[in-house]
N, C-alpha and C. Protein backbone atom coordinates (compact mmCIF):
# COMPACT_ATOMS: atom_id res chain seq x y z
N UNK A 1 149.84 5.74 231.65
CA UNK A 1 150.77 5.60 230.53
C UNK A 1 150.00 5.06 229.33
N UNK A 2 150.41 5.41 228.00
CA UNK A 2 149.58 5.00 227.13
C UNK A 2 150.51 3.93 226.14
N UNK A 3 149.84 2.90 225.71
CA UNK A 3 150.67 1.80 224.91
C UNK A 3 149.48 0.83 224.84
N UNK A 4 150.39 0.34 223.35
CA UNK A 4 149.40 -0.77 222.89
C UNK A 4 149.22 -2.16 224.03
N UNK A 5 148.30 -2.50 223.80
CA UNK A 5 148.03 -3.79 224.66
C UNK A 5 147.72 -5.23 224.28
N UNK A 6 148.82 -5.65 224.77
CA UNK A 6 148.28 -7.04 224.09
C UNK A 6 146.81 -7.58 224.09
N UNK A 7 146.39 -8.34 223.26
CA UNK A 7 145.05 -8.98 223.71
C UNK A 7 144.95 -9.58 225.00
N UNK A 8 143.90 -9.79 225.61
CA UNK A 8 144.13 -10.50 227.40
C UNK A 8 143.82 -12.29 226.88
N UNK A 9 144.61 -12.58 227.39
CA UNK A 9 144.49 -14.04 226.98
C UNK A 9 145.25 -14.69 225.46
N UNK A 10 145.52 -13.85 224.64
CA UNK A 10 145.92 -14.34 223.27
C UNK A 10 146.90 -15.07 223.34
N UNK A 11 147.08 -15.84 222.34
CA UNK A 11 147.91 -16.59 222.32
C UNK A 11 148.66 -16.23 220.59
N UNK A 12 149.19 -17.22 219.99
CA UNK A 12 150.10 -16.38 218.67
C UNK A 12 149.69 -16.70 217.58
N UNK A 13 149.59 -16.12 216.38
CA UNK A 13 149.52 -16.14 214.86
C UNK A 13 150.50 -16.64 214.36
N UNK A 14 151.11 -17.56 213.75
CA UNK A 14 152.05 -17.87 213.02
C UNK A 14 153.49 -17.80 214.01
N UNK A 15 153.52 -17.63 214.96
CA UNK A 15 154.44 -17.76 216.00
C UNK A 15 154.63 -15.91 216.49
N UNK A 16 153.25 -14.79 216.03
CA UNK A 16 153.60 -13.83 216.43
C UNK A 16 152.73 -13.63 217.49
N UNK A 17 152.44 -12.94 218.38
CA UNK A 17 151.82 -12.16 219.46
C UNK A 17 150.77 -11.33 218.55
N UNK A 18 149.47 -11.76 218.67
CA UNK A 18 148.44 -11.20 218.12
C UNK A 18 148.33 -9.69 219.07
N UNK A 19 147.47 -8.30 218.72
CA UNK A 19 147.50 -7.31 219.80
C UNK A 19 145.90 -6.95 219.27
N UNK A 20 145.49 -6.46 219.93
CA UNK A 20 144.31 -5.59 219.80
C UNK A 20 144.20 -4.30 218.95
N UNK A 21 143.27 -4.36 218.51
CA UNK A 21 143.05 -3.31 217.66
C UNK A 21 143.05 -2.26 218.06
N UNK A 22 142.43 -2.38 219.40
CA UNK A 22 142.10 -0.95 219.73
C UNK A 22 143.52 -0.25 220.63
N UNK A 23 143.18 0.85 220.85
CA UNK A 23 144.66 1.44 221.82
C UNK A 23 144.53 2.38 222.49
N UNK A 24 144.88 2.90 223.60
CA UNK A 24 144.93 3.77 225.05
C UNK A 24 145.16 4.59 223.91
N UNK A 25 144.25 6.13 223.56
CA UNK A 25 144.26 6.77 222.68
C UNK A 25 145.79 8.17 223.80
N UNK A 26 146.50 8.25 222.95
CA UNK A 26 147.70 9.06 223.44
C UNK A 26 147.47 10.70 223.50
N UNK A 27 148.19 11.65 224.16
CA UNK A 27 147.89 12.60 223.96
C UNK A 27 149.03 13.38 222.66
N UNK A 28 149.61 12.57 222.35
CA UNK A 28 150.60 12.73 222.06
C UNK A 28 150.68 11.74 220.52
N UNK A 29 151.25 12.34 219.35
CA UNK A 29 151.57 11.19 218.51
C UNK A 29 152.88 10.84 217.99
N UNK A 30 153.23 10.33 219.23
CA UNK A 30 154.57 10.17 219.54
C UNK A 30 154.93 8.67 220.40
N UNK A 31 155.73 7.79 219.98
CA UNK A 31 156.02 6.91 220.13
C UNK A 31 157.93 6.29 220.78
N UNK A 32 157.74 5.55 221.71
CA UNK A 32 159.60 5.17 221.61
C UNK A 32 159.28 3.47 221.82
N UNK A 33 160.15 3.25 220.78
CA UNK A 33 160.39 1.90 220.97
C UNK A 33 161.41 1.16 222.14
N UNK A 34 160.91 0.56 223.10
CA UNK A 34 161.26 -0.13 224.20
C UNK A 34 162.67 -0.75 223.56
N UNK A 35 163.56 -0.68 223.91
CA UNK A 35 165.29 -1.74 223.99
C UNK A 35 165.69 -2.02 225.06
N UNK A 36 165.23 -3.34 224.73
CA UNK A 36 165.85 -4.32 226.25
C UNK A 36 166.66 -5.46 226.06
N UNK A 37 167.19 -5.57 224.57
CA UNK A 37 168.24 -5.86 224.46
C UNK A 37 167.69 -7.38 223.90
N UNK A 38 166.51 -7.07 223.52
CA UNK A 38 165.99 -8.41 222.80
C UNK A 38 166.28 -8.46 221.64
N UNK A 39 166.82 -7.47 220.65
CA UNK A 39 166.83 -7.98 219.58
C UNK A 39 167.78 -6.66 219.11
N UNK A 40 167.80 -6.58 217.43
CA UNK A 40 168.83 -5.06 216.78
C UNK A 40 167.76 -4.45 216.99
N UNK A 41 167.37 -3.77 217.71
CA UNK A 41 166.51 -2.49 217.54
C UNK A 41 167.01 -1.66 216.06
N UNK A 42 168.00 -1.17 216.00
CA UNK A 42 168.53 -0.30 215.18
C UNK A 42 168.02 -0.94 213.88
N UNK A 43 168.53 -2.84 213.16
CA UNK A 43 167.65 -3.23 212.06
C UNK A 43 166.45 -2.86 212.48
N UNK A 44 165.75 -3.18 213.64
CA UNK A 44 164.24 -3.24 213.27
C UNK A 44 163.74 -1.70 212.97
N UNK A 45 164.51 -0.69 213.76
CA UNK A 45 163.58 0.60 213.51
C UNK A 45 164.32 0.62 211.88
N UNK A 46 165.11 0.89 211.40
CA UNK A 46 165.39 0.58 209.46
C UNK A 46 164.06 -0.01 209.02
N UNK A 47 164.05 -1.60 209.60
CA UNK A 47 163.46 -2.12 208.30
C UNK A 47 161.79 -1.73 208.54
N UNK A 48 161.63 -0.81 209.57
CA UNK A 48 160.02 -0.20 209.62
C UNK A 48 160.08 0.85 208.40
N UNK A 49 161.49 1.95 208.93
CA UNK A 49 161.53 2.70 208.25
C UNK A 49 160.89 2.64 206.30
N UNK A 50 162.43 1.23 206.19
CA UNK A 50 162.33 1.08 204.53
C UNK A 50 160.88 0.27 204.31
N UNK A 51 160.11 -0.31 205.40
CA UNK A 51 158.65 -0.50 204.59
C UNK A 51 157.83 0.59 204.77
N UNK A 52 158.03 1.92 205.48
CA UNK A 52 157.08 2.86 205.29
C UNK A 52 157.47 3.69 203.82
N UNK A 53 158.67 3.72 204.01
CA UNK A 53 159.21 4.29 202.13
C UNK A 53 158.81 3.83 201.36
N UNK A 54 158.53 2.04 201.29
CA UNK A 54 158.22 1.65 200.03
C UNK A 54 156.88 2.00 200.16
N UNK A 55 155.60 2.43 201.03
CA UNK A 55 154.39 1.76 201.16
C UNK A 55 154.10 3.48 200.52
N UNK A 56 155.21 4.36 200.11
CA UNK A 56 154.72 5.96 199.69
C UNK A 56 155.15 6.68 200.95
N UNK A 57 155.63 6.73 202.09
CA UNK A 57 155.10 7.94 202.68
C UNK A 57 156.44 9.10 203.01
N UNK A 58 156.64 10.10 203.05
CA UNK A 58 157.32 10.89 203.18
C UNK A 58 158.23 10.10 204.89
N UNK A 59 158.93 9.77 204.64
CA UNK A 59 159.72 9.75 205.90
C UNK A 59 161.12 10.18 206.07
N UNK A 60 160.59 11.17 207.51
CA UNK A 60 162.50 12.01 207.45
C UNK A 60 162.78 11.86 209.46
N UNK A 61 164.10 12.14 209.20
CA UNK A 61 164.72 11.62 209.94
C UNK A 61 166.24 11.14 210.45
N UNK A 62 166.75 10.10 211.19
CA UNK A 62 167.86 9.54 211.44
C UNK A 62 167.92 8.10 211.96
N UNK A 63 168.91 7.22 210.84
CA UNK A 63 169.18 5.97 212.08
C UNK A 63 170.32 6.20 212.10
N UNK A 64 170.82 4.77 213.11
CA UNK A 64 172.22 4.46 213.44
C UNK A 64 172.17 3.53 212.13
N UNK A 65 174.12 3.62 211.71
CA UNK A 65 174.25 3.00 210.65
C UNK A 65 175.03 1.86 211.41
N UNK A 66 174.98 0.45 210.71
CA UNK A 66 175.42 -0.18 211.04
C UNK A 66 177.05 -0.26 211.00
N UNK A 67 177.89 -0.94 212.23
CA UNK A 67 179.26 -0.26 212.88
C UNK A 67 179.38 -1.61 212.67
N UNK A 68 181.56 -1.49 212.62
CA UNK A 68 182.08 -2.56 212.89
C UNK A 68 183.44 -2.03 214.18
N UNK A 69 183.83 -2.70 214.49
CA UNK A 69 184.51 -2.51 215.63
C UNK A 69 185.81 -2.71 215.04
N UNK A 70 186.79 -1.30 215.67
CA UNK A 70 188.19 -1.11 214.85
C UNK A 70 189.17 -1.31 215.62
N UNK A 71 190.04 -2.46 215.55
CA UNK A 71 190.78 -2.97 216.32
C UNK A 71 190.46 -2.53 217.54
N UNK A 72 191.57 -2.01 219.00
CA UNK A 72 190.86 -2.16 219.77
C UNK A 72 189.76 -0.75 220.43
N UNK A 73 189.67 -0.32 219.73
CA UNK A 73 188.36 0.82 219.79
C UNK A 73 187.15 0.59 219.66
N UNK A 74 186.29 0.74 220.23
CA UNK A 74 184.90 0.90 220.49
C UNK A 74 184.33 1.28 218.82
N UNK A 75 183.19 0.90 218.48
CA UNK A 75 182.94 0.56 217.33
C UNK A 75 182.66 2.36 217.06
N UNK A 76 182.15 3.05 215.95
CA UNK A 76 182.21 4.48 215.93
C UNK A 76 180.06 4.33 215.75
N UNK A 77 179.79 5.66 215.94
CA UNK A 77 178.54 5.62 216.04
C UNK A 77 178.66 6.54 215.15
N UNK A 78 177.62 6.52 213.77
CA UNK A 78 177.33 6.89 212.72
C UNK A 78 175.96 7.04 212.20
N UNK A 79 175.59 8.25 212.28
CA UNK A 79 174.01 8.56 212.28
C UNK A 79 173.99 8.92 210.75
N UNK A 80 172.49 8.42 209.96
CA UNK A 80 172.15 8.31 208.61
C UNK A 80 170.74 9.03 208.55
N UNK A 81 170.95 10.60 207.37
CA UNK A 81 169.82 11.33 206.95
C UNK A 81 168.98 9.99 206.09
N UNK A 82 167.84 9.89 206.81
CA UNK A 82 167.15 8.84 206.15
C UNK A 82 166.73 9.39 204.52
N UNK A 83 166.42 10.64 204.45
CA UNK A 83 166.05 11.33 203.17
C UNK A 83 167.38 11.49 202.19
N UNK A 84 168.69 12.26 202.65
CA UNK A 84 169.40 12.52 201.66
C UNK A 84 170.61 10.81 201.84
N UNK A 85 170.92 10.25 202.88
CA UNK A 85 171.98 9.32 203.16
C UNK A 85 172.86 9.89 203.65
N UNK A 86 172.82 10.71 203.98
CA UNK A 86 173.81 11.79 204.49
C UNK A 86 174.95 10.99 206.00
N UNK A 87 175.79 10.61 206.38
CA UNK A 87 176.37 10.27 207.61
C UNK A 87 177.39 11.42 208.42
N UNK A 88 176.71 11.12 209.73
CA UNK A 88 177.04 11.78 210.88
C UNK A 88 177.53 11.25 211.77
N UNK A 89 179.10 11.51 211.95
CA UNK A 89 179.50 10.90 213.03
C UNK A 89 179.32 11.76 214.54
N UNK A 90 178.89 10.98 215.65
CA UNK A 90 178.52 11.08 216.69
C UNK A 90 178.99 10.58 217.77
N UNK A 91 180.15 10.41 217.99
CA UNK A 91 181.27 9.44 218.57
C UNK A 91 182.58 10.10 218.73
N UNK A 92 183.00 10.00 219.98
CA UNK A 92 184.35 10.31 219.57
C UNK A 92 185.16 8.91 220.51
N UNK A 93 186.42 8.66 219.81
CA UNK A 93 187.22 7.58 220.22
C UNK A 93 188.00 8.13 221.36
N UNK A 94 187.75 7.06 222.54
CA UNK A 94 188.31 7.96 223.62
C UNK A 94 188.81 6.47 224.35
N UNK A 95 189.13 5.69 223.86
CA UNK A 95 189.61 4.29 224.38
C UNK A 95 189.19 3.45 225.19
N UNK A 96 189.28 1.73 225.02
CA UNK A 96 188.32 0.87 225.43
C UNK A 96 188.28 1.10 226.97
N UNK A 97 189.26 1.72 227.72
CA UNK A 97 189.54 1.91 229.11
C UNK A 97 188.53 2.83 229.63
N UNK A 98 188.54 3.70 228.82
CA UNK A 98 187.75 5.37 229.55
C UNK A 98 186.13 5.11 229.76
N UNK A 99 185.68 5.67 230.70
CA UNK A 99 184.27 5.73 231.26
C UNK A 99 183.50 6.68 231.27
N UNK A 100 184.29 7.57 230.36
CA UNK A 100 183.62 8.99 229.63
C UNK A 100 182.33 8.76 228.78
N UNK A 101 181.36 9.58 228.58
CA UNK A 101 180.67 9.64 227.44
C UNK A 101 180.95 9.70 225.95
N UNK A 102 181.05 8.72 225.26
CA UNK A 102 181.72 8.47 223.69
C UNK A 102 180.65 9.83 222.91
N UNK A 103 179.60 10.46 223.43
CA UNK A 103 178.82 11.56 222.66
C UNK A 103 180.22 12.49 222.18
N UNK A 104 179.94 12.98 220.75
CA UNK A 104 180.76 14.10 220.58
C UNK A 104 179.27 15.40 220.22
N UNK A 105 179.19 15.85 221.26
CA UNK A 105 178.89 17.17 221.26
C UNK A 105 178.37 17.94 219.79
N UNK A 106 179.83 17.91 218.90
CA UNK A 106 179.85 18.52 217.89
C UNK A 106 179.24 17.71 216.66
N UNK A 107 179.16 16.59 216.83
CA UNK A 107 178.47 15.48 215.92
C UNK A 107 176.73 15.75 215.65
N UNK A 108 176.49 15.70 217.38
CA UNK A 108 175.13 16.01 217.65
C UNK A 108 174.05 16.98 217.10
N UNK A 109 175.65 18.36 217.27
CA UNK A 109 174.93 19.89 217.11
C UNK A 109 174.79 19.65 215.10
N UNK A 110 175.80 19.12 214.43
CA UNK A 110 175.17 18.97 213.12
C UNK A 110 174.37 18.08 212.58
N UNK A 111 174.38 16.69 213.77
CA UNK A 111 172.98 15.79 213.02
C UNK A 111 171.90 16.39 213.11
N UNK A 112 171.77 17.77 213.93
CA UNK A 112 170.14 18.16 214.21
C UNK A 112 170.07 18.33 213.42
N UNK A 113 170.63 19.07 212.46
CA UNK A 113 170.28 19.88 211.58
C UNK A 113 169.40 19.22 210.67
N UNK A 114 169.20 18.19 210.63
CA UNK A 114 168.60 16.80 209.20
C UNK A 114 166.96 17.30 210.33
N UNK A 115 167.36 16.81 211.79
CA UNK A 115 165.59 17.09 212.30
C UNK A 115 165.18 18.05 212.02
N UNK A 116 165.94 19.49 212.05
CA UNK A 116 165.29 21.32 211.98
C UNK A 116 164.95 20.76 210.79
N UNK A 117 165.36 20.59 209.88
CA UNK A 117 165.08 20.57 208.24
C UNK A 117 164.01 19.89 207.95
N UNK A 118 163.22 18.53 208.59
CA UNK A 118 162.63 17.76 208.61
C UNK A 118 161.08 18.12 208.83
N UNK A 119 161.48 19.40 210.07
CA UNK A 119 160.38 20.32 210.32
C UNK A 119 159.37 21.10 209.04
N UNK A 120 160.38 21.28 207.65
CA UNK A 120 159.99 22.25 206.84
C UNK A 120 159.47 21.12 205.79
N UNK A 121 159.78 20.01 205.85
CA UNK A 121 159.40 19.21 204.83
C UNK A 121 158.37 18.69 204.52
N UNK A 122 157.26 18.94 205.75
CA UNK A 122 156.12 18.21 205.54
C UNK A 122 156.20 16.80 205.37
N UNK A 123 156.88 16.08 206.22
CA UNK A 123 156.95 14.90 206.50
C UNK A 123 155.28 14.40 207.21
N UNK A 124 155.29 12.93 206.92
CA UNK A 124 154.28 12.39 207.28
C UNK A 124 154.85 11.62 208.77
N UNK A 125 156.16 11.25 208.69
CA UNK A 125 156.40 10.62 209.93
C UNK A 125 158.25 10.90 210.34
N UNK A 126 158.64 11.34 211.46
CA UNK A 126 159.83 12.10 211.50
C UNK A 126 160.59 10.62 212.56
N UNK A 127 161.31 10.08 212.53
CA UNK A 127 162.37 9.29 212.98
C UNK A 127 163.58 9.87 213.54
N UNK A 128 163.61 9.00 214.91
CA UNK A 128 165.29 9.82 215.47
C UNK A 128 165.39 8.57 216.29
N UNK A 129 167.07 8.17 215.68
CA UNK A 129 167.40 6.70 216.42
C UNK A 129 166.93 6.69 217.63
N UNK A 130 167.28 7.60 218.50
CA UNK A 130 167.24 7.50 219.83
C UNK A 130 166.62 8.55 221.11
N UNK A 131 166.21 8.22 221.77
CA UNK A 131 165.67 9.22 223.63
C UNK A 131 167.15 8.59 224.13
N UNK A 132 168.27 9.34 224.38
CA UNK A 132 169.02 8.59 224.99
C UNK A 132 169.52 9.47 226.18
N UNK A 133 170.31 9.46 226.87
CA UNK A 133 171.15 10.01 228.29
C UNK A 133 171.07 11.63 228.01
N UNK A 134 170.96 12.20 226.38
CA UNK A 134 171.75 13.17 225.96
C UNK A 134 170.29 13.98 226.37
N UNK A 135 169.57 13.44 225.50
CA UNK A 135 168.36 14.18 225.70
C UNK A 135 167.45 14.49 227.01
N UNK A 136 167.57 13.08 227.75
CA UNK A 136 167.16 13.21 228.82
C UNK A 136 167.69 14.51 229.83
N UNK A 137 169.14 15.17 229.69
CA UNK A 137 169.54 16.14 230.45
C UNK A 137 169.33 16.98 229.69
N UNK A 138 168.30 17.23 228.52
CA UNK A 138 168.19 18.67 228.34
C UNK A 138 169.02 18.76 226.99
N UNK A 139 170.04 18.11 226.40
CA UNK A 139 170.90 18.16 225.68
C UNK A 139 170.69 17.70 224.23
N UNK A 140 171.33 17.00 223.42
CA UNK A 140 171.34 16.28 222.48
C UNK A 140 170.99 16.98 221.55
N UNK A 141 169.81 15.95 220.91
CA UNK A 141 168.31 16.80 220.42
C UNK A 141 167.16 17.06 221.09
N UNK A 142 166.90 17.17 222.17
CA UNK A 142 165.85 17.57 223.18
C UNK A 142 165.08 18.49 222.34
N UNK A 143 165.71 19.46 222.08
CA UNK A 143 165.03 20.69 221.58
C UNK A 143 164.65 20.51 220.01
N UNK A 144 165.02 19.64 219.46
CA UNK A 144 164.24 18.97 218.01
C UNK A 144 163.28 18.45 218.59
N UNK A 145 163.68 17.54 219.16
CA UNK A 145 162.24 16.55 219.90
C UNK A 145 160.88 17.42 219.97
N UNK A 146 161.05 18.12 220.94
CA UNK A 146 160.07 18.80 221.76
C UNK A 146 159.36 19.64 220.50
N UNK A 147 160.27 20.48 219.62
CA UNK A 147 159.72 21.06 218.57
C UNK A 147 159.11 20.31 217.36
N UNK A 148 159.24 18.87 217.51
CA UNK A 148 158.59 18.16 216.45
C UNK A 148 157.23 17.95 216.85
N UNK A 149 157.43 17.06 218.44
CA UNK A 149 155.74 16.94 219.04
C UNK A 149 154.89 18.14 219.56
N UNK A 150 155.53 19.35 219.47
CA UNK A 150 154.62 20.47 219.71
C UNK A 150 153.83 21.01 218.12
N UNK A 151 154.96 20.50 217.46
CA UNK A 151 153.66 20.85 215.60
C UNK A 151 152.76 19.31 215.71
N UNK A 152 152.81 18.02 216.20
CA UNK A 152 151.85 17.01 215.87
C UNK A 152 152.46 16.33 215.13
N UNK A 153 153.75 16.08 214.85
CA UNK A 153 154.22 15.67 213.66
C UNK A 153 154.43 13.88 214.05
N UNK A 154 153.92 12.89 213.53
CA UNK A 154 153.94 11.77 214.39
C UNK A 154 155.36 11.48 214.50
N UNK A 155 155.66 10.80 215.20
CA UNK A 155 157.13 10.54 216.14
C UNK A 155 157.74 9.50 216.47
N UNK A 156 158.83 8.65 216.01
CA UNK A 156 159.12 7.78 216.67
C UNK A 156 160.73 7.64 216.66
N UNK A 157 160.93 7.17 217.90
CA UNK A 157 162.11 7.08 218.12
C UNK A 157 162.06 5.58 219.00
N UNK A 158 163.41 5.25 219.87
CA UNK A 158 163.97 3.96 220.51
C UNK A 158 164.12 4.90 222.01
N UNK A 159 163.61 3.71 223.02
CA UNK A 159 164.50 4.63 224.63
C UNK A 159 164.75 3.29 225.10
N UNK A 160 165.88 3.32 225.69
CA UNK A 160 166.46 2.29 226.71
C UNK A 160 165.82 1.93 227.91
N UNK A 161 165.34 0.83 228.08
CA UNK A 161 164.76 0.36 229.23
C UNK A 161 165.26 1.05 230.51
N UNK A 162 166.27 1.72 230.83
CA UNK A 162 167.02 2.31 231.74
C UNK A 162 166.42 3.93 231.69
N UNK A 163 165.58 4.11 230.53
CA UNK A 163 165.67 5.68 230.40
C UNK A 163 163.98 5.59 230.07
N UNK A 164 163.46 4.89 230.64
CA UNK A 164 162.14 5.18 230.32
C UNK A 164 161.51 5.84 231.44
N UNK A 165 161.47 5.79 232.62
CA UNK A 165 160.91 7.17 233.49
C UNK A 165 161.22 8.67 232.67
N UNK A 166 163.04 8.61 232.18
CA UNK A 166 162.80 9.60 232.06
C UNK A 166 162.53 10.17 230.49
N UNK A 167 161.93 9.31 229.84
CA UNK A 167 161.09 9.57 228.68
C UNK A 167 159.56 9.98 228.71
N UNK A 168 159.01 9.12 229.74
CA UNK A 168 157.79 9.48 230.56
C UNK A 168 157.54 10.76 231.07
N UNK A 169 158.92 11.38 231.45
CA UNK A 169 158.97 13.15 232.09
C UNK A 169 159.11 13.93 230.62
N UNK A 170 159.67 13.36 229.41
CA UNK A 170 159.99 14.62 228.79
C UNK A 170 158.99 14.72 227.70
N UNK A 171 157.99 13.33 228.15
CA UNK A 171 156.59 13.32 227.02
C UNK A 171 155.42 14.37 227.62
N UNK A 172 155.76 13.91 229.28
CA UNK A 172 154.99 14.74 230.04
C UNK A 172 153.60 13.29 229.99
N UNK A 173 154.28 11.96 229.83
CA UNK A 173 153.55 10.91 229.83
C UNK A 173 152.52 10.63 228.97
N UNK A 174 152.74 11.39 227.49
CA UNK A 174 151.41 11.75 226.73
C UNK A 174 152.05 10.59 225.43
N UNK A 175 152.85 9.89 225.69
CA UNK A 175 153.43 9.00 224.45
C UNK A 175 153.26 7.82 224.63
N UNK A 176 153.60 6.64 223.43
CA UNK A 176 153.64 5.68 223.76
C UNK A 176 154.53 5.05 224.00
N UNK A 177 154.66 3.81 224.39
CA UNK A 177 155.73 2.76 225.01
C UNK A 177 155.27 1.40 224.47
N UNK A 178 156.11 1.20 223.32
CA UNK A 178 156.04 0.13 222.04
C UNK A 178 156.73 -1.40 222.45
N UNK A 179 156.96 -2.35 222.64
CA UNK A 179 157.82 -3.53 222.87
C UNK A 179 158.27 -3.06 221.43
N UNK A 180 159.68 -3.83 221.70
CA UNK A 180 160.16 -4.09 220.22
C UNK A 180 159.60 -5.37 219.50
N UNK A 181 159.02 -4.98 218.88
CA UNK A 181 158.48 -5.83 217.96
C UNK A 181 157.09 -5.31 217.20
N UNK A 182 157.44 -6.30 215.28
CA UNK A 182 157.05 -5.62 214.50
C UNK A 182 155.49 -5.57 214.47
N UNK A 183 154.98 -6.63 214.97
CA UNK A 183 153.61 -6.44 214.77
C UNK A 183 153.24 -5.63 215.62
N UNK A 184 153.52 -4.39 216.75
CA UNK A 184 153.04 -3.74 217.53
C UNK A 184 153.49 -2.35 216.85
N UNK A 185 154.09 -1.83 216.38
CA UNK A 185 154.48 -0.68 215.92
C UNK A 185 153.96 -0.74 214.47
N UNK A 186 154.12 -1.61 213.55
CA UNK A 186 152.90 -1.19 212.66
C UNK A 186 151.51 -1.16 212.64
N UNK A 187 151.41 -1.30 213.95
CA UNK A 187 149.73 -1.24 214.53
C UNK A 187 149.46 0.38 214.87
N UNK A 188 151.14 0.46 215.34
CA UNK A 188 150.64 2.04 215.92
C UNK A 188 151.06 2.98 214.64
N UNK A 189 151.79 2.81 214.21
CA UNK A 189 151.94 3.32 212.62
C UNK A 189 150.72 3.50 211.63
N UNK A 190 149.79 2.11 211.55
CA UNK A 190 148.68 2.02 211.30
C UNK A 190 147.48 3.12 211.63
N UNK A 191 147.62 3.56 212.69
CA UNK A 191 146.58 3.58 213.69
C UNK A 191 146.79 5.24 213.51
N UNK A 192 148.20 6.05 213.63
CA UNK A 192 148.82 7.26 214.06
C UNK A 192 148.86 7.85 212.48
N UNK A 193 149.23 7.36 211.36
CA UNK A 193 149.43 7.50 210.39
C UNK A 193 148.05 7.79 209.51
N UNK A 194 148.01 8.63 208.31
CA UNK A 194 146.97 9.11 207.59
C UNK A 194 147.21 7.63 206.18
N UNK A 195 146.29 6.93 205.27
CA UNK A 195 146.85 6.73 204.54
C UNK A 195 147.48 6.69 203.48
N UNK A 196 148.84 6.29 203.18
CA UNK A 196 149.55 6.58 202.08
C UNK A 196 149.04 6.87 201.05
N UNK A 197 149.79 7.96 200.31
CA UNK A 197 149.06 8.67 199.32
C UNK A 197 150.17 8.02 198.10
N UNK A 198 150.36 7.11 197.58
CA UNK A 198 151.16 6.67 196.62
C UNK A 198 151.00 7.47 194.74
């Protein structure tokens, strides 16, 4: 498996986790950020996002927008064209009782459309909130995915600690596996990335 490594022995910078420079070179330049429920993943992949925007670089893509919870319904899941602002709902309300999949299908099939498009843009780095249940069966955006890391296009997305074997199968094990946290992903950002052309 390939991922950054902490230093052996380090101890912290300013209260952060120092890492090594160097890195298990990937076959792949493609990345998922680990969620284990340590922190907002969703702020942290944003606020990578909005410092790679400010730092110049073409970035396209999707996050989750931040939700509030509507009386007693499950909060709505709302996906954001990082390039135009565009929102996509991806959710359907099916009540706090039900044990259904809240995916709406039809949400999905038009957020791709921001990744197909993303393809033509000559992006420097392509973002997609999530590797989640959807993709793993083949579904979701699988087929964005796969068509982004077969052009080289660097990659990053979030997978659930629960879904990382099967992120490992759909990299074909050629990706990385990030902790959440910031000083390790702008290392690999660093590292994966050409530099900004401002």
């Amino acid at each position: 498996m390939n991922a950054w490594v902490s230093t052996a022995g380090a101890g912290t910078e300013g209260g952060r986790q120092r890492y090594s420079d160097r890195v298990m070179e990937s076959e792949l330049r493609a990345a998922a950020i680990r969620h284990d429920g340590s922190c907002d993943v969703d702020a942290l992949l944003a606020e990578v996002v909005d410092a790679q925007l400010r730092a110049g670089r073409r970035v396209r893509g999707l996050l989750m927008a931040p939700s509030e919870q509507r009386g007693d319904c499950l909060a709505e899941m709302v996906l954001v064209d990082i390039d135009k602002r565009d929102g996509y709902l991806v959710s359907q309300q099916l009540g706090r009782e039900s044990k259904a999949c809240r995916a709406d299908p039809h949400g999905f099939a038009r957020a791709s459309e921001v990744l197909r498009s993303a393809l033509d843009d000559a992006p420097e780095l392509i973002v997609c909130n999530r590797f989640g249940r959807l993709e793993s069966e083949g579904t979701g955006f699988s087929a964005e995915l796969l068509e982004i890391m077969s052009r080289d296009i660097p990659f990053l997305t979030v997978v659930s600690r629960h879904l990382i074997d099967e992120w490992q199968r759909f990299t074909g094990g050629g990706a990385a596996l990030l902790p959440p946290e910031r000083a390790a992903i702008d290392a690999w950002l660093a590292h994966t990335l050409a530099p900004a052309s401002v």
